[in-house]
PDB file of N, CA and C in Angstrom:
ATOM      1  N   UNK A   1       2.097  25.306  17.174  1.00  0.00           N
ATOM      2  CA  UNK A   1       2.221  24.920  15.798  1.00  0.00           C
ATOM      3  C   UNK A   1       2.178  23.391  15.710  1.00  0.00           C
ATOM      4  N   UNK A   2       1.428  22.804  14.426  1.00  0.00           N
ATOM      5  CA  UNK A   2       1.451  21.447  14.445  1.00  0.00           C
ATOM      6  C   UNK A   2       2.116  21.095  13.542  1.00  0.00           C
ATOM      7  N   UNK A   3       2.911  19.885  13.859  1.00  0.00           N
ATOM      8  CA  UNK A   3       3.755  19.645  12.271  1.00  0.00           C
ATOM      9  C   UNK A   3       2.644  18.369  11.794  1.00  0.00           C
ATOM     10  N   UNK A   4       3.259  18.421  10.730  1.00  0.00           N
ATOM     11  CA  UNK A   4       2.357  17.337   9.825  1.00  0.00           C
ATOM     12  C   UNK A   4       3.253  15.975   9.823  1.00  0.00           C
ATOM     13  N   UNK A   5       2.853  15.069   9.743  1.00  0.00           N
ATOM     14  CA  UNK A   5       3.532  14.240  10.000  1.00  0.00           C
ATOM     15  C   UNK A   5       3.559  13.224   8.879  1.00  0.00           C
ATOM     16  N   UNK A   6       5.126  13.277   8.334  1.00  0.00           N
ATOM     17  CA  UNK A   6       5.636  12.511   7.119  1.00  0.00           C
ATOM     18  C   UNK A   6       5.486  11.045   6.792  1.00  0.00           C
ATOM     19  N   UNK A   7       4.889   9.999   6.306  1.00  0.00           N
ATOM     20  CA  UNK A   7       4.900   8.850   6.684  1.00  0.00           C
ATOM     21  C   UNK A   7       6.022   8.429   5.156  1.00  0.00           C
ATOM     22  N   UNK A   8       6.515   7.132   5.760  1.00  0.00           N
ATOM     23  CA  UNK A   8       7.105   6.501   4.566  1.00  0.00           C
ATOM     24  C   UNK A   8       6.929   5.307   4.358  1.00  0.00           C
ATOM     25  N   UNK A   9       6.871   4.314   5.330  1.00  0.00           N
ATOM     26  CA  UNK A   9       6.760   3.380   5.234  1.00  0.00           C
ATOM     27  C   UNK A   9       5.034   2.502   5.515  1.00  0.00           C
ATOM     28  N   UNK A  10       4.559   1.810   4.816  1.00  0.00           N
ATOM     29  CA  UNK A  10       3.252   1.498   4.863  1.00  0.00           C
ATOM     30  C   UNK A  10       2.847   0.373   4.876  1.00  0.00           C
ATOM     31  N   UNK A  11       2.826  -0.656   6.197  1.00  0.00           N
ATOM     32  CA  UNK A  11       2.573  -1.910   5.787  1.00  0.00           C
ATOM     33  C   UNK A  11       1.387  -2.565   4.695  1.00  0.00           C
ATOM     34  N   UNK A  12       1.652  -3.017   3.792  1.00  0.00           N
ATOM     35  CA  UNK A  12       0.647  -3.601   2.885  1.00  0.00           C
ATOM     36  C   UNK A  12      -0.046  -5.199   2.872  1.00  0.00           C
ATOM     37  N   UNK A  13      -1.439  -5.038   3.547  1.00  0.00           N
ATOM     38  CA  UNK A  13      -1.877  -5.945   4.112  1.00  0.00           C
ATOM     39  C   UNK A  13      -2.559  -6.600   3.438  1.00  0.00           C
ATOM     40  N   UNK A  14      -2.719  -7.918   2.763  1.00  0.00           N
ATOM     41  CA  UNK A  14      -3.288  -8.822   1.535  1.00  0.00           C
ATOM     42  C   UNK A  14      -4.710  -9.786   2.370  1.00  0.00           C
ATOM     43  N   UNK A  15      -6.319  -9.351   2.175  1.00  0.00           N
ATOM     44  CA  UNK A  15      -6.737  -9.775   3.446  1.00  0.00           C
ATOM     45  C   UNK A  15      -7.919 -11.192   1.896  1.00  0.00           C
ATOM     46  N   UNK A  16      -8.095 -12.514   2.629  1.00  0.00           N
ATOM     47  CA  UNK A  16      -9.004 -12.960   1.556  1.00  0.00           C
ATOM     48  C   UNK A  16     -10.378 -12.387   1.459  1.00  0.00           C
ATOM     49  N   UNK A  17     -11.068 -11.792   2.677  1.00  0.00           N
ATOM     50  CA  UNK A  17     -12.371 -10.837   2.706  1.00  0.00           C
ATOM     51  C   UNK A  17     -11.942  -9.192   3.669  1.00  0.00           C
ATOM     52  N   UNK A  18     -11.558  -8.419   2.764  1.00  0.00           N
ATOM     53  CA  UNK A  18     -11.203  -7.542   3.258  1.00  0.00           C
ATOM     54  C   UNK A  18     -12.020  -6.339   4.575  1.00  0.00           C
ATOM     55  N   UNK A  19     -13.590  -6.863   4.389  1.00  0.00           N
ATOM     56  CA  UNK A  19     -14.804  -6.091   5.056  1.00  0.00           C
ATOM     57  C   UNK A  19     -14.586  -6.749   6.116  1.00  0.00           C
ATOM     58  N   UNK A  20     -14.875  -8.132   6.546  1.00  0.00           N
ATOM     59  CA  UNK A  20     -14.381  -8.911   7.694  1.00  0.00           C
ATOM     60  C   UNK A  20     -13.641  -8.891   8.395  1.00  0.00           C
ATOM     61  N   UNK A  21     -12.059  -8.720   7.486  1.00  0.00           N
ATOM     62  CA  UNK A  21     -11.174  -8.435   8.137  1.00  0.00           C
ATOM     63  C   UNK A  21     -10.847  -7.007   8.888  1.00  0.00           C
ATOM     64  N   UNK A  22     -11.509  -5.737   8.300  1.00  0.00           N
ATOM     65  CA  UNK A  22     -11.901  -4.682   9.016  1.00  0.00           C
ATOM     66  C   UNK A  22     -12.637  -4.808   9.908  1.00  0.00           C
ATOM     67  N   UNK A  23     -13.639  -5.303  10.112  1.00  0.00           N
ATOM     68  CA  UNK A  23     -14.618  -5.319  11.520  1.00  0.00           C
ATOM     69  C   UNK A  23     -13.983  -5.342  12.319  1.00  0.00           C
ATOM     70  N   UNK A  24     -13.103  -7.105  12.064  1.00  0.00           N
ATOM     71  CA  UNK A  24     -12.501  -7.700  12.889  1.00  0.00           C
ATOM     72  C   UNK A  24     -11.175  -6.678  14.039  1.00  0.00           C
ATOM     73  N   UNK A  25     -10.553  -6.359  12.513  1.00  0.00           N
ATOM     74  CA  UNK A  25      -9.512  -5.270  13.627  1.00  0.00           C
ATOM     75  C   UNK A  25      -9.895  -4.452  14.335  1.00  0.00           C
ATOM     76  N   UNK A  26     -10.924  -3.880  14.065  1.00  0.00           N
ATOM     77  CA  UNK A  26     -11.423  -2.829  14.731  1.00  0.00           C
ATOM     78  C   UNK A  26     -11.865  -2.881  16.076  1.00  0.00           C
ATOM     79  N   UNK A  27     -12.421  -4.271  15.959  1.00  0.00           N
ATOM     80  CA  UNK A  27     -13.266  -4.826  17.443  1.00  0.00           C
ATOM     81  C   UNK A  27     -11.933  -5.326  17.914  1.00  0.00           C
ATOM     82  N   UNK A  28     -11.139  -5.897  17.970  1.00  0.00           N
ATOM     83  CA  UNK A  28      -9.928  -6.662  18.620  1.00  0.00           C
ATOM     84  C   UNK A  28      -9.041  -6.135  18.918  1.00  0.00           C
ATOM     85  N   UNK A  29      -8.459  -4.769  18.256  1.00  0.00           N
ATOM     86  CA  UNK A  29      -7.080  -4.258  18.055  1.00  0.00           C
ATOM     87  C   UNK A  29      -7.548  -2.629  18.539  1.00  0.00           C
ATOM     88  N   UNK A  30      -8.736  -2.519  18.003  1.00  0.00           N
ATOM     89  CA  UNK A  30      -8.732  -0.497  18.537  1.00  0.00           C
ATOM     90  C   UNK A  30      -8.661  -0.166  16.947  1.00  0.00           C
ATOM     91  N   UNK A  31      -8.264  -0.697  15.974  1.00  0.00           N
ATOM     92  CA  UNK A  31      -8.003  -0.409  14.608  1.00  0.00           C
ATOM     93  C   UNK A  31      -9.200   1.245  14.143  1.00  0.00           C
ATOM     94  N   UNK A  32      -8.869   1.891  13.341  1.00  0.00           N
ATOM     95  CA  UNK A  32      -9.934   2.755  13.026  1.00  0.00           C
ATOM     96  C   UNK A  32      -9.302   2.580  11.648  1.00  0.00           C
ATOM     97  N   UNK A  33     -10.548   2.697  10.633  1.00  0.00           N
ATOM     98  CA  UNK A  33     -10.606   3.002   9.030  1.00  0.00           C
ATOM     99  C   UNK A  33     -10.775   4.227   8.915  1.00  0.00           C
ATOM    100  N   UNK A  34     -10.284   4.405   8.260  1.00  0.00           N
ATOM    101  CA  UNK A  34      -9.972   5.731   7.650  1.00  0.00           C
ATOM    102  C   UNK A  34      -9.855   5.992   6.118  1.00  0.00           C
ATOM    103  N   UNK A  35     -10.147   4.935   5.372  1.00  0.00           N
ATOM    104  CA  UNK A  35     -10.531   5.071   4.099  1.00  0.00           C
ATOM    105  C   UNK A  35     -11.018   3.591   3.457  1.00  0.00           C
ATOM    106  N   UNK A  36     -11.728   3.763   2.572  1.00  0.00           N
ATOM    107  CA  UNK A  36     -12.675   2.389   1.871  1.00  0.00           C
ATOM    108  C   UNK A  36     -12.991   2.752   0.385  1.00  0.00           C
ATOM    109  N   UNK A  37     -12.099   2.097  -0.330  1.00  0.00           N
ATOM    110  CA  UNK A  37     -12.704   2.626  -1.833  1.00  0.00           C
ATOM    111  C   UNK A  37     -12.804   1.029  -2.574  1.00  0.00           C
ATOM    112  N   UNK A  38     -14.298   1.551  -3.056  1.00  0.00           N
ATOM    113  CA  UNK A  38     -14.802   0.332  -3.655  1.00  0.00           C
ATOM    114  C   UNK A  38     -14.770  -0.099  -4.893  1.00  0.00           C
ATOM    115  N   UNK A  39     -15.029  -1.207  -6.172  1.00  0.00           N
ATOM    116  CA  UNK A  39     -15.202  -0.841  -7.355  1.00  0.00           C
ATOM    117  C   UNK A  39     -16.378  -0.908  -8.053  1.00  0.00           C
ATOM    118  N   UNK A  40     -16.743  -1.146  -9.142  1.00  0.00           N
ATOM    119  CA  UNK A  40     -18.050  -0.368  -9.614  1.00  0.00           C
ATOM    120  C   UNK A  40     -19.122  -1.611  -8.889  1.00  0.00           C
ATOM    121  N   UNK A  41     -18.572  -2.755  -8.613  1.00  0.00           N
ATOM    122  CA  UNK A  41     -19.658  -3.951  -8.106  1.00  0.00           C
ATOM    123  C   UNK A  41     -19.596  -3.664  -6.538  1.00  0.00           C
ATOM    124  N   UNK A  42     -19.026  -3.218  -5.962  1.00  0.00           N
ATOM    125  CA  UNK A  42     -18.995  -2.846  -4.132  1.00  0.00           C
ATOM    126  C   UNK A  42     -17.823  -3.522  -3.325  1.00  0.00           C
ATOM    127  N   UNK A  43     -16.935  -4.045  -4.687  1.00  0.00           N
ATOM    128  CA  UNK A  43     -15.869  -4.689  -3.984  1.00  0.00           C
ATOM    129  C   UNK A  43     -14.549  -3.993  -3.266  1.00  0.00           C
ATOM    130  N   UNK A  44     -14.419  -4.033  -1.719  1.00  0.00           N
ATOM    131  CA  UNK A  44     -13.312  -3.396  -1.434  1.00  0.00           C
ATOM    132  C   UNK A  44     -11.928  -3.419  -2.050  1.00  0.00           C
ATOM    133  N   UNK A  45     -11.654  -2.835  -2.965  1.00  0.00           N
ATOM    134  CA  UNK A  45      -9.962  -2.421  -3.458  1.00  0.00           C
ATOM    135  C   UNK A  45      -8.989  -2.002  -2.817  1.00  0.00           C
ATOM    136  N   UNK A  46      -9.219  -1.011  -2.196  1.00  0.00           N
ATOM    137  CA  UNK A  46      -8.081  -0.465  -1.300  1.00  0.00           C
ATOM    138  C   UNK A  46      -8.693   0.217   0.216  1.00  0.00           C
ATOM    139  N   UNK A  47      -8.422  -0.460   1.289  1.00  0.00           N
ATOM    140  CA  UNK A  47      -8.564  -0.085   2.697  1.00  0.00           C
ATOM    141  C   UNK A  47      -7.350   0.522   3.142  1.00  0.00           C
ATOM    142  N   UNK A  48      -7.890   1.379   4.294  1.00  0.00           N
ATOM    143  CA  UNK A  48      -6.619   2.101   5.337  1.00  0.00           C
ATOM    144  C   UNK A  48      -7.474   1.903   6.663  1.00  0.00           C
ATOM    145  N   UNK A  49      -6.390   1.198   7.505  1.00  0.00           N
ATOM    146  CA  UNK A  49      -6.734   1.731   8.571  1.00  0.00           C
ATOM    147  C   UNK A  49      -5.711   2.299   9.903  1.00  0.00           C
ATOM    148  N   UNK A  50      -5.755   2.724  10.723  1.00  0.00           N
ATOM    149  CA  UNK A  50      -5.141   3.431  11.227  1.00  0.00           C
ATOM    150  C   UNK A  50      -5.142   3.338  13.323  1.00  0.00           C
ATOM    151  N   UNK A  51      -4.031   3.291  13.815  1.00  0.00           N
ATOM    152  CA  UNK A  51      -3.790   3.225  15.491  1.00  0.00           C
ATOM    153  C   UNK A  51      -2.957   4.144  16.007  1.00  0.00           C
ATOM    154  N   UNK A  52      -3.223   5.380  16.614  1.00  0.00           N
ATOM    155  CA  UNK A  52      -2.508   6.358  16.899  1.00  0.00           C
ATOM    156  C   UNK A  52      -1.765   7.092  15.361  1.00  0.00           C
ATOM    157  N   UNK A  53      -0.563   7.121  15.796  1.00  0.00           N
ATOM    158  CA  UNK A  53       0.372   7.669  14.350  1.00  0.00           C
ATOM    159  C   UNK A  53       0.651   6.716  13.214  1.00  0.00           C
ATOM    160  N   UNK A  54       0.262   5.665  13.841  1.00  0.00           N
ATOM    161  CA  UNK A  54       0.666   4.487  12.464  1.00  0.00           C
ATOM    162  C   UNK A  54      -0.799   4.072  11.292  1.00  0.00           C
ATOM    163  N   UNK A  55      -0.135   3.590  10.376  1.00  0.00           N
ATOM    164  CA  UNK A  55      -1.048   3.738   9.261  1.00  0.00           C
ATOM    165  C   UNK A  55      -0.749   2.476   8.539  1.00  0.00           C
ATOM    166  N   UNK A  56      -2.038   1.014   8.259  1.00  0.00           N
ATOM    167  CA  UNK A  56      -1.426   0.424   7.146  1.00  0.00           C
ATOM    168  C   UNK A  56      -2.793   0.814   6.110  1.00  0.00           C
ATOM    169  N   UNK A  57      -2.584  -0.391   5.057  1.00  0.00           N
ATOM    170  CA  UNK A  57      -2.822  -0.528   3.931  1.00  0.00           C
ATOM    171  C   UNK A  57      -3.104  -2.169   3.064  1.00  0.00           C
ATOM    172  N   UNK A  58      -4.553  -2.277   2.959  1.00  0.00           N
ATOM    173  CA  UNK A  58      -4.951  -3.077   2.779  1.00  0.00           C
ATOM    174  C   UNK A  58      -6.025  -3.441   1.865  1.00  0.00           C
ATOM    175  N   UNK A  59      -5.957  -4.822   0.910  1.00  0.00           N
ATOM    176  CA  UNK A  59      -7.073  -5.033  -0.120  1.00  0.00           C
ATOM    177  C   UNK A  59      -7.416  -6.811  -0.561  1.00  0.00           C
ATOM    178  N   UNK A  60      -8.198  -7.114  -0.872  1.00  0.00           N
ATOM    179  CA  UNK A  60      -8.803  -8.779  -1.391  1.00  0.00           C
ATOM    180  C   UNK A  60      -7.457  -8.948  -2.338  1.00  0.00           C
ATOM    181  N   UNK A  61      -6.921 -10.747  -2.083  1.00  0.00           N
ATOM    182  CA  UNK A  61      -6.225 -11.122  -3.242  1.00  0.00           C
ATOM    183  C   UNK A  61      -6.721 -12.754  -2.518  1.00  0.00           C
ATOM    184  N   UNK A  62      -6.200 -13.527  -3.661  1.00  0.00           N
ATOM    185  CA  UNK A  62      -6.678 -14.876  -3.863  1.00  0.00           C
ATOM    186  C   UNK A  62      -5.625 -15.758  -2.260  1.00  0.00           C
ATOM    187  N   UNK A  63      -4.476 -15.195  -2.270  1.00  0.00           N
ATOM    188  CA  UNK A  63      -3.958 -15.629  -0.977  1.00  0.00           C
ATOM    189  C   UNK A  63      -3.311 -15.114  -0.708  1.00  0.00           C
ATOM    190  N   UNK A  64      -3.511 -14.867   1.104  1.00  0.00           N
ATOM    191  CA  UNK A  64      -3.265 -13.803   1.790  1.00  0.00           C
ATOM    192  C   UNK A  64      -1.632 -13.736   1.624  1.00  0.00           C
ATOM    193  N   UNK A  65      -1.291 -12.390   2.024  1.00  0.00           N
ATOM    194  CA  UNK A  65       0.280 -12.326   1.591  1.00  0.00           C
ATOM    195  C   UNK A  65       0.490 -10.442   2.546  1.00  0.00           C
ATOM    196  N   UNK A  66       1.496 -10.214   2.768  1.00  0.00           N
ATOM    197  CA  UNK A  66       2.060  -9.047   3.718  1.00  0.00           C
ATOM    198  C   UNK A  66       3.360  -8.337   2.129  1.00  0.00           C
ATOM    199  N   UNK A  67       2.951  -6.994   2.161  1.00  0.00           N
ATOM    200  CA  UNK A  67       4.290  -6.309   1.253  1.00  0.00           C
ATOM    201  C   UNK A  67       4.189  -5.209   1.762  1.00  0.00           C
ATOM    202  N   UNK A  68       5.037  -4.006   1.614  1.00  0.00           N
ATOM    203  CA  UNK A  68       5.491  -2.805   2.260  1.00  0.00           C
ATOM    204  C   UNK A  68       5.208  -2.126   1.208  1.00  0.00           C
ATOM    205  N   UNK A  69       4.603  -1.248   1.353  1.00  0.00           N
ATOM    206  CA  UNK A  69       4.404   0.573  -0.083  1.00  0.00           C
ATOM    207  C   UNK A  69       5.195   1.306   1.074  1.00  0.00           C
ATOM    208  N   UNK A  70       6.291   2.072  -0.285  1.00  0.00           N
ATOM    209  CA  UNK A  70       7.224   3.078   0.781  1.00  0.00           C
ATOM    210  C   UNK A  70       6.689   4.468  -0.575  1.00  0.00           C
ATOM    211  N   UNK A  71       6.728   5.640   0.192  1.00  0.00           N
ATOM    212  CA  UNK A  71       6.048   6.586  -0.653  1.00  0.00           C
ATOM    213  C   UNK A  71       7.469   7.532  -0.715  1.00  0.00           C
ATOM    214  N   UNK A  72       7.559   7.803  -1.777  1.00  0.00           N
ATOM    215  CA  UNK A  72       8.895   8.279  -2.722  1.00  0.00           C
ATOM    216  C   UNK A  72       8.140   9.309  -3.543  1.00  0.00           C
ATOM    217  N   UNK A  73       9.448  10.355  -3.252  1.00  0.00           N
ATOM    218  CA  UNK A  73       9.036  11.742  -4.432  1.00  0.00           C
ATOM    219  C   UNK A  73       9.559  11.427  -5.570  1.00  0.00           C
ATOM    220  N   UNK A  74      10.431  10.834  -6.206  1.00  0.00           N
ATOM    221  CA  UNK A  74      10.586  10.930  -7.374  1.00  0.00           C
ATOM    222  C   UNK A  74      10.821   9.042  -7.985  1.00  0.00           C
ATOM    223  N   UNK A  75       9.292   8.863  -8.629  1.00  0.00           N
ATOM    224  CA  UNK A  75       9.442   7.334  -8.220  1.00  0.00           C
ATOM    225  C   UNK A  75      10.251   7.095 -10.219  1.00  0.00           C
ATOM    226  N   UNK A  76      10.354   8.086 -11.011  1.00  0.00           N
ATOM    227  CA  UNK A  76      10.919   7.653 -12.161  1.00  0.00           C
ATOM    228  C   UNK A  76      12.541   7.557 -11.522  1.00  0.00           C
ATOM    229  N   UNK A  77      12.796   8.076 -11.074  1.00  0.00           N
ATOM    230  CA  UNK A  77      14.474   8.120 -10.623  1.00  0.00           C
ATOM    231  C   UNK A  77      14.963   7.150 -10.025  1.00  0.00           C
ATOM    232  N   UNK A  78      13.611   6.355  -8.661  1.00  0.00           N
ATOM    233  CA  UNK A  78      13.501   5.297  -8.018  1.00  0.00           C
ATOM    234  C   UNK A  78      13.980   4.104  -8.875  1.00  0.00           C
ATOM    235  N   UNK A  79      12.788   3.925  -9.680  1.00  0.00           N
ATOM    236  CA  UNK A  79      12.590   2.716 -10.712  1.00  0.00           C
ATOM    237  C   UNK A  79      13.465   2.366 -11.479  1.00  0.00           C
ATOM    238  N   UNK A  80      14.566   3.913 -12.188  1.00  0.00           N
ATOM    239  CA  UNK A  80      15.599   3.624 -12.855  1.00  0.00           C
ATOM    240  C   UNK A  80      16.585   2.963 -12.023  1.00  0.00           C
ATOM    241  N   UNK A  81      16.648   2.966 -11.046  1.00  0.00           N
ATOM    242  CA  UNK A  81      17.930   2.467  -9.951  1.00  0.00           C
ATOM    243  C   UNK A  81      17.845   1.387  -9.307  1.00  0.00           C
ATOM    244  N   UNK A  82      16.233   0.897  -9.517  1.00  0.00           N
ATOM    245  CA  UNK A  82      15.748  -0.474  -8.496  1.00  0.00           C
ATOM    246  C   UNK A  82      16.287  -1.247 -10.281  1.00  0.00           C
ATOM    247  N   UNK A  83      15.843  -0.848 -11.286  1.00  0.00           N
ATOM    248  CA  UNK A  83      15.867  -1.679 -12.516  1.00  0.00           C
ATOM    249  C   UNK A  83      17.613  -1.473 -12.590  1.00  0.00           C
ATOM    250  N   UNK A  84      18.118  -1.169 -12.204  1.00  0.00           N
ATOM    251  CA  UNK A  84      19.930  -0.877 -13.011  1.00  0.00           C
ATOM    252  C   UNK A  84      20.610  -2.018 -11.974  1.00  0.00           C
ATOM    253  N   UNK A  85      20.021  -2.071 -10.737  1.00  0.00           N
ATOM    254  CA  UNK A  85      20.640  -2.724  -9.426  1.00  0.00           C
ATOM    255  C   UNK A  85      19.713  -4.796 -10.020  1.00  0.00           C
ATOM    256  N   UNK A  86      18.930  -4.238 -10.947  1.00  0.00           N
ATOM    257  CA  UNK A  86      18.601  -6.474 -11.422  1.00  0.00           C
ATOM    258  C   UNK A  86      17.162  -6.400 -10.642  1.00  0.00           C
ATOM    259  N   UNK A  87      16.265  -5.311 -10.231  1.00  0.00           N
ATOM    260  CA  UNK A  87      15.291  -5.997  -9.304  1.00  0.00           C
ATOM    261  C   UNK A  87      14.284  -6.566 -10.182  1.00  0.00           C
ATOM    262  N   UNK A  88      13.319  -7.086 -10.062  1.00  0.00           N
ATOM    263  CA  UNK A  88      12.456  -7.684 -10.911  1.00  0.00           C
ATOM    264  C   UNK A  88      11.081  -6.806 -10.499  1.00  0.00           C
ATOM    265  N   UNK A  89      10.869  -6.196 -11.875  1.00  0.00           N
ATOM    266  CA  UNK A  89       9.780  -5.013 -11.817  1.00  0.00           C
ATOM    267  C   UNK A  89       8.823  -5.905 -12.661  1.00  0.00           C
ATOM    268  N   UNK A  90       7.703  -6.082 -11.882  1.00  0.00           N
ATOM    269  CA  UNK A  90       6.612  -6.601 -12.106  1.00  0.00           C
ATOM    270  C   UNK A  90       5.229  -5.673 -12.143  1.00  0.00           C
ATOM    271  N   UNK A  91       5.508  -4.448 -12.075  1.00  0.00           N
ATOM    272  CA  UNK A  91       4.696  -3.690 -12.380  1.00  0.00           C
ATOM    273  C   UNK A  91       5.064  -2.453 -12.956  1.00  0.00           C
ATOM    274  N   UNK A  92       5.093  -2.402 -14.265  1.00  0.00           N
ATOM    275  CA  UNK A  92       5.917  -1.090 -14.849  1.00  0.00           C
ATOM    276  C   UNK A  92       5.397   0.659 -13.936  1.00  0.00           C
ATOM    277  N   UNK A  93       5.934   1.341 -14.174  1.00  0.00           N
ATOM    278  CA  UNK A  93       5.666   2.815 -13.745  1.00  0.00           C
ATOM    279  C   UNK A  93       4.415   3.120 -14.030  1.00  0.00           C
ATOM    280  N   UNK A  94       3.432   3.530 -13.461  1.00  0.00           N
ATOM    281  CA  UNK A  94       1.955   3.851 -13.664  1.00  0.00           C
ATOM    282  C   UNK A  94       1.429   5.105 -13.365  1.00  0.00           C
ATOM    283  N   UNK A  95       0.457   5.964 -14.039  1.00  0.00           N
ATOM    284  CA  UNK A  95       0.192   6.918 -13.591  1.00  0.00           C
ATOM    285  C   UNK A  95      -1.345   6.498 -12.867  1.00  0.00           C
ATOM    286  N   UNK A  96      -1.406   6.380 -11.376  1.00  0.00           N
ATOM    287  CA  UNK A  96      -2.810   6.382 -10.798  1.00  0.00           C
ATOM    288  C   UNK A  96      -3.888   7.093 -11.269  1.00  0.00           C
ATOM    289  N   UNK A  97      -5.099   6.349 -11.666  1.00  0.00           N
ATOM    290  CA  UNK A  97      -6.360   7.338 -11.653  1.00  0.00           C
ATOM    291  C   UNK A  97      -6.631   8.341 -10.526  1.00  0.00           C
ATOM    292  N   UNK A  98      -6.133   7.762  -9.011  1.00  0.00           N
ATOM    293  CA  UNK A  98      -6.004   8.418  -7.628  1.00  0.00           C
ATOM    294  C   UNK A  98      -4.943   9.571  -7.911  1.00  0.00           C
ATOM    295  N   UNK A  99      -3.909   9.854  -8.264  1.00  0.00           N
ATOM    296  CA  UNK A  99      -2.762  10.660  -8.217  1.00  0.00           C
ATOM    297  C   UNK A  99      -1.455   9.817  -8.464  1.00  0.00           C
ATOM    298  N   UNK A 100      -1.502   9.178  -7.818  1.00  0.00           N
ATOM    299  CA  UNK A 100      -0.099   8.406  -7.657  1.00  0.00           C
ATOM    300  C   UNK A 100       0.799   8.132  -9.221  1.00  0.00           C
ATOM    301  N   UNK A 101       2.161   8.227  -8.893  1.00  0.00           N
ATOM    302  CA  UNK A 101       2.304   7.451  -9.827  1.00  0.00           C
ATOM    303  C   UNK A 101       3.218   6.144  -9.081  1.00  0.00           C
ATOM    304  N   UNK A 102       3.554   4.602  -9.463  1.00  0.00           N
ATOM    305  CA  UNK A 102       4.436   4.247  -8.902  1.00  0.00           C
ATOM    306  C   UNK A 102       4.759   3.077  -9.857  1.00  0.00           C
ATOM    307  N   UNK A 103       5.047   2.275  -9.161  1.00  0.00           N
ATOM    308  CA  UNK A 103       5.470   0.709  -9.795  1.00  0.00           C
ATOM    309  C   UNK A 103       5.535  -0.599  -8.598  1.00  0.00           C
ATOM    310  N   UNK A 104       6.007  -1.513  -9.012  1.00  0.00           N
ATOM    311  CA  UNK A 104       6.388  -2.735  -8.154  1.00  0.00           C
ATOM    312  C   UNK A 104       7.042  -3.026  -8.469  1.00  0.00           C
ATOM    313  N   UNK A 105       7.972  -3.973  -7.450  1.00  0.00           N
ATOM    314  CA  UNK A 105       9.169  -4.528  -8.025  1.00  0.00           C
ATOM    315  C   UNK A 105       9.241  -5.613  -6.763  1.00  0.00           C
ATOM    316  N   UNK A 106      10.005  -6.872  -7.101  1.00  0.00           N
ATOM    317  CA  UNK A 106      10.633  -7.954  -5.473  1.00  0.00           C
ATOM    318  C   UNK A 106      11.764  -7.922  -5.456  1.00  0.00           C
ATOM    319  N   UNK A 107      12.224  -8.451  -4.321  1.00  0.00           N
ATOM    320  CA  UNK A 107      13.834  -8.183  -4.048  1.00  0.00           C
ATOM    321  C   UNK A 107      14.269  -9.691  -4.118  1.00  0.00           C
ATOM    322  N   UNK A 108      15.787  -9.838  -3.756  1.00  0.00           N
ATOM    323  CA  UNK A 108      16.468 -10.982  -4.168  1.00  0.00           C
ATOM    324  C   UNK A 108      15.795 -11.936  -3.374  1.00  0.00           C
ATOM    325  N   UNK A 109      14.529 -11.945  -2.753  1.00  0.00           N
ATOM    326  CA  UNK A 109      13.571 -13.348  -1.842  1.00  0.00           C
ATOM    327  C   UNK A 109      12.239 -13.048  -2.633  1.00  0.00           C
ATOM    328  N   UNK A 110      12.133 -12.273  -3.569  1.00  0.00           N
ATOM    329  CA  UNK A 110      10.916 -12.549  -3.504  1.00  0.00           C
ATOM    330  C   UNK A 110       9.713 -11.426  -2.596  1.00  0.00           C
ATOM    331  N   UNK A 111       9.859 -10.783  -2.145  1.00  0.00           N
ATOM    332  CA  UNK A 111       9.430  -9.873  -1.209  1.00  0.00           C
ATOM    333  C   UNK A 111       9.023  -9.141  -2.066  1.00  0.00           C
ATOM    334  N   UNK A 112       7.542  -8.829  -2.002  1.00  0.00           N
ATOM    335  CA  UNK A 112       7.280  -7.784  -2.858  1.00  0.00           C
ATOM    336  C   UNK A 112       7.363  -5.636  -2.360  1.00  0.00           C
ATOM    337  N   UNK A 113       7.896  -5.415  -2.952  1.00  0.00           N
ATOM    338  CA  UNK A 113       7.804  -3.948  -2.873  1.00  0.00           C
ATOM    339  C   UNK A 113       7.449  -2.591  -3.316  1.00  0.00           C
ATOM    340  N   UNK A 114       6.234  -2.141  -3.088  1.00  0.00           N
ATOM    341  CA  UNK A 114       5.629  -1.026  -4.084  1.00  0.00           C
ATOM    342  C   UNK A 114       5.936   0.094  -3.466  1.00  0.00           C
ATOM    343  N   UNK A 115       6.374   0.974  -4.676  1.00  0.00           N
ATOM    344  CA  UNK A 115       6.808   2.617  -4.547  1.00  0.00           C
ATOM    345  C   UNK A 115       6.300   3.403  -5.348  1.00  0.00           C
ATOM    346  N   UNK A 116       5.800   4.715  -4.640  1.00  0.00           N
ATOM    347  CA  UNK A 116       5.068   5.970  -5.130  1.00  0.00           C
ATOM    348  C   UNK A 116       4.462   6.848  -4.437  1.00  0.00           C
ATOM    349  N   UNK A 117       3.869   7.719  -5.406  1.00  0.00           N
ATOM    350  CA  UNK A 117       4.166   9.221  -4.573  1.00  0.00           C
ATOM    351  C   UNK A 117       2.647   9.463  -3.750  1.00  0.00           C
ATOM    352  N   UNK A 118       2.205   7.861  -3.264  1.00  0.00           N
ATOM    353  CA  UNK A 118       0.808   8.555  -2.573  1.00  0.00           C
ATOM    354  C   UNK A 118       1.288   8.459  -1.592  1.00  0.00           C
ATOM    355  N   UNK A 119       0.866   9.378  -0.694  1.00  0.00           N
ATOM    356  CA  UNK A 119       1.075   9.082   0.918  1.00  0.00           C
ATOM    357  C   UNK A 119      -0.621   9.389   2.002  1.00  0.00           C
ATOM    358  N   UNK A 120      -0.921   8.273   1.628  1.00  0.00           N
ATOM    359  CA  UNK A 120      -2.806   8.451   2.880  1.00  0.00           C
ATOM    360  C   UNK A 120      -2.619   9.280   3.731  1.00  0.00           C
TER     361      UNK A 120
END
């Protein structure tokens, strides 16, 4: 029997050319992709790639930056409790065109942190 294997935690990787930066891991690290979704001009949005059991998560922003997606079943219950505890939600609750629903929020440094119910 195989179990399936639960992930929760997802490093979120901020790359300035995200195609490059895939090659790159791949040739250097062993990295494998495992997902590439583009937008209507061919621009990479959201990458996965993947080394044995571990899994991150990666896309283009203006400067590079590292945040964590933790994948949560019930992210309205989440959000009410990250917002009651002072966090600073910078991305209200969303329902994904993908499935997901989640939000963002940073913690008392600044650290950004996104939660929801996708799990790659």
């Amino acid at each position: 029997m195989t179990s399936e294997i639960r992930r929760t935690f997802y490093p979120l990787i901020r790359t300035t050319d995200t195609a490059e930066s895939m090659e790159w891991l791949e040739k250097a690290f062993g990295f494998e992709p495992v997902g590439v979704y583009k937008d209507d001009d061919g621009t990479i949005v959201h990458a996965e790639m993947r080394y044995d059991t571990g899994l991150f998560m990666f896309g283009n922003t203006d400067t590079a930056k590292t945040a964590v997606y933790v994948a949560i079943d019930d992210p309205d219950a989440h959000h009410d409790r990250a917002k009651a505890a002072g966090a600073e939600i910078f991305r209200e609750l969303t329902d994904q065109d993908y499935g997901s629903r989640d939000y963002a929020a940073r913690d008392l440094d600044g650290n950004e942190w996104y939660f929801g119910t996708y799990r790659p």
